[in-house]
Protein backbone atom coordinates (compact mmCIF):
# COMPACT_ATOMS: atom_id res chain seq x y z
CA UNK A 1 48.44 26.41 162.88
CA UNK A 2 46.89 24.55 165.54
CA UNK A 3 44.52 21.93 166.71
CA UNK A 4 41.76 24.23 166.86
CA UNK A 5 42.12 25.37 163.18
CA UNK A 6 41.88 21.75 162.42
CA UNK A 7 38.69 20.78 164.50
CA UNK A 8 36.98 24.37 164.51
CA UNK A 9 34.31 23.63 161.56
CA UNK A 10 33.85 19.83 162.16
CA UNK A 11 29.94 19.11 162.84
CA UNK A 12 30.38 15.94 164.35
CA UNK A 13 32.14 14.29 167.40
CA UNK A 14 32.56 10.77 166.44
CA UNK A 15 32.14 8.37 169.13
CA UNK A 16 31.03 4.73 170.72
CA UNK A 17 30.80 3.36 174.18
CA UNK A 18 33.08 0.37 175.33
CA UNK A 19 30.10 -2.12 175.29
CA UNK A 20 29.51 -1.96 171.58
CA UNK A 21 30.21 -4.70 169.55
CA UNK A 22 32.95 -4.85 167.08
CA UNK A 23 30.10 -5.23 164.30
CA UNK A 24 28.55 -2.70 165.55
CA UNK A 25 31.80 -0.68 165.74
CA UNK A 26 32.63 -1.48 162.31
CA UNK A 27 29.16 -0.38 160.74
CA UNK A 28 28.92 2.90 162.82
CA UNK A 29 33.03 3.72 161.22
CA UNK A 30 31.77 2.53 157.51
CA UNK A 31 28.75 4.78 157.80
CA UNK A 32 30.19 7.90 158.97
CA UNK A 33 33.15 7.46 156.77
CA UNK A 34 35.59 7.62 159.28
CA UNK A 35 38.33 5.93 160.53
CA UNK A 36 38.64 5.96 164.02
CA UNK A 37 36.29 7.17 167.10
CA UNK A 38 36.94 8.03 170.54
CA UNK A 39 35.53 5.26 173.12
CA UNK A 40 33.79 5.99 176.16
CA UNK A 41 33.08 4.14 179.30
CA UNK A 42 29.99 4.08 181.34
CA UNK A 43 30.56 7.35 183.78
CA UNK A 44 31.54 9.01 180.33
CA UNK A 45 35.49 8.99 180.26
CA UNK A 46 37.26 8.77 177.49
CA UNK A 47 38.92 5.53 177.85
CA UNK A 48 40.52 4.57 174.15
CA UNK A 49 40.19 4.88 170.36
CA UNK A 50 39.10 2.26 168.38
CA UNK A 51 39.97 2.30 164.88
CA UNK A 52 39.43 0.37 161.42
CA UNK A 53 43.13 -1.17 162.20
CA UNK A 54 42.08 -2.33 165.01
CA UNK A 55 39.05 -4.30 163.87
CA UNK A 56 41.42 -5.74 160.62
CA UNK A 57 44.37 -6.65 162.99
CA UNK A 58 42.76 -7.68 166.08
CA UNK A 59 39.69 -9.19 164.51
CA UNK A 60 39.35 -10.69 161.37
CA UNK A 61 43.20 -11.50 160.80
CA UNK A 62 42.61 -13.31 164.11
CA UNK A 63 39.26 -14.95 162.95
CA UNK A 64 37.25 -13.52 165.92
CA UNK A 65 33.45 -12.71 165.83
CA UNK A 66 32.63 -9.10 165.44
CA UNK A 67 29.14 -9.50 166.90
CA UNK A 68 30.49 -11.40 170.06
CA UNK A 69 33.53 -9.11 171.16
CA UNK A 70 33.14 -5.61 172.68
CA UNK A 71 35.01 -2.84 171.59
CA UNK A 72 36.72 -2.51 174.97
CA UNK A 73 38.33 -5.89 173.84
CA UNK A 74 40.35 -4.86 170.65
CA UNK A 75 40.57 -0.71 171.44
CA UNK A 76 43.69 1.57 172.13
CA UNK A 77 43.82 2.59 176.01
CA UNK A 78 44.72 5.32 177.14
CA UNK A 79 44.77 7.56 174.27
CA UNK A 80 47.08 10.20 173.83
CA UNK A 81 45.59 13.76 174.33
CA UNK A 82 46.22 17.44 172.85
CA UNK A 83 44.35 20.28 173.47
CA UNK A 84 42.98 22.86 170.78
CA UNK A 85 46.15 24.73 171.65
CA UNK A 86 48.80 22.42 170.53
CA UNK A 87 50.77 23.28 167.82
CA UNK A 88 50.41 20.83 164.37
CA UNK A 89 53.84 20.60 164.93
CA UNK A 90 53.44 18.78 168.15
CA UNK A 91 51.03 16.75 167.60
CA UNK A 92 53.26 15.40 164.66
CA UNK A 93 55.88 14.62 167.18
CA UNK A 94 53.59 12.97 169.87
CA UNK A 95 52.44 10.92 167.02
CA UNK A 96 55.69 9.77 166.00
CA UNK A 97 56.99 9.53 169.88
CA UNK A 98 53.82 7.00 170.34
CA UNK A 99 53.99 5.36 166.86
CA UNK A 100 50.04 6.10 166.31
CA UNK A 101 48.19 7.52 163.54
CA UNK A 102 45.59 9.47 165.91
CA UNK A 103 45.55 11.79 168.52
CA UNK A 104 42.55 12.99 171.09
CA UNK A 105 41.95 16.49 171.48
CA UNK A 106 40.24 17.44 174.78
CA UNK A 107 39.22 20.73 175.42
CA UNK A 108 39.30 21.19 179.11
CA UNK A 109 36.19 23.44 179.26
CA UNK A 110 34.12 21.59 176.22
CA UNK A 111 35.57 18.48 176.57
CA UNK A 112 35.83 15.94 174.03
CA UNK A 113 35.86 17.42 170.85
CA UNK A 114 37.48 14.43 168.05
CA UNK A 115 40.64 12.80 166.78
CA UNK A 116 43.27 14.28 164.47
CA UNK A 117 44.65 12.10 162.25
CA UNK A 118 48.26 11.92 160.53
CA UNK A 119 45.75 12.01 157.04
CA UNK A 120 44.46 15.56 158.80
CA UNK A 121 48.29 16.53 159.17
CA UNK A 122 49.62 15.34 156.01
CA UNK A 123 46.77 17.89 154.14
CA UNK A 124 48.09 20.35 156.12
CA UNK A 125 51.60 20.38 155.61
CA UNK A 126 50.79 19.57 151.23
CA UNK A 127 48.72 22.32 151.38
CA UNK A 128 51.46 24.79 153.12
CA UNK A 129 54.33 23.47 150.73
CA UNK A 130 51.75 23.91 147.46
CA UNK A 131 51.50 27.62 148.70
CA UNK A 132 55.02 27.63 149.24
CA UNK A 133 55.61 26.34 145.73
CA UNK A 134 53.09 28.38 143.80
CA UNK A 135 54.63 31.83 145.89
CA UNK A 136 58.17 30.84 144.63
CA UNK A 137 57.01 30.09 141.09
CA UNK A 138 55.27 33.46 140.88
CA UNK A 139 58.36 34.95 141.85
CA UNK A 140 60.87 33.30 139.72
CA UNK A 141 58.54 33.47 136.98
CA UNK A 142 56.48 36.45 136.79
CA UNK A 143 53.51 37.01 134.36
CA UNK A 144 54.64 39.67 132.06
């Protein structure tokens, strides 16, 4: 598997521009039910990921205000990219390489299409071993 089996059948592209607020920020992740979101900057370049973490850790444990900081403020630059190409495998590595629990994918003709998450990878790789499982169990114990 690949990227592109992951992101293929998602409707939405979640994402916020670098002058939002951090309340804002935080509402817009609650609401969608998300996690993260790619951040954008003015001339429309991806320019970070802001995540829930990142409002927790940077923000409240730090007793800032949400509605006076901008997201630029408390996001991770320079994200790390993969394109719809790149293996599950890889981006496993890149994520572990990086320590970071989300990855960019950037398609270079339709550009910004999400973030994979180690949560997206994890359901992956249950899902393969449950198959695994349930083909050896079949085997070993065949219904007669």
């Amino acid at each position: 598997m690949n990227v592109a089996d992951l992101v293929a059948f998602r409707e939405e592209v979640y994402s916020l521009p670098d002058s939002a607020t951090v309340h804002d920020a935080a509402r817009f992740l609650r609401d969608k039910g998300v996690r993260s979101a790619g951040v954008f900057d003015s001339a429309g370049n991806l320019v970070g990921v802001v995540s829930q973490s990142d409002v927790s850790d940077k923000v409240a444990a730090e007793n800032k205000c949400p509605a006076w900081m901008r997201v630029a403020e408390i996001m991770s630059k320079n994200p790390v990219t993969v394109s719809p190409q790149t293996s599950l495998e890889e981006c496993a590595r890149l994520m572990d390489r990086h320590g970071i629990f989300h990855l960019a994918v950037v398609d270079p003709e339709k550009g910004f299409r999400g973030l994979i998450s180690v949560q997206d990878l994890l359901k992956v790789i249950a899902s393969d071993h449950k198959a695994r499982a349930d083909m050896l169990e079949a085997y070993m114990f065949p219904q007669r």
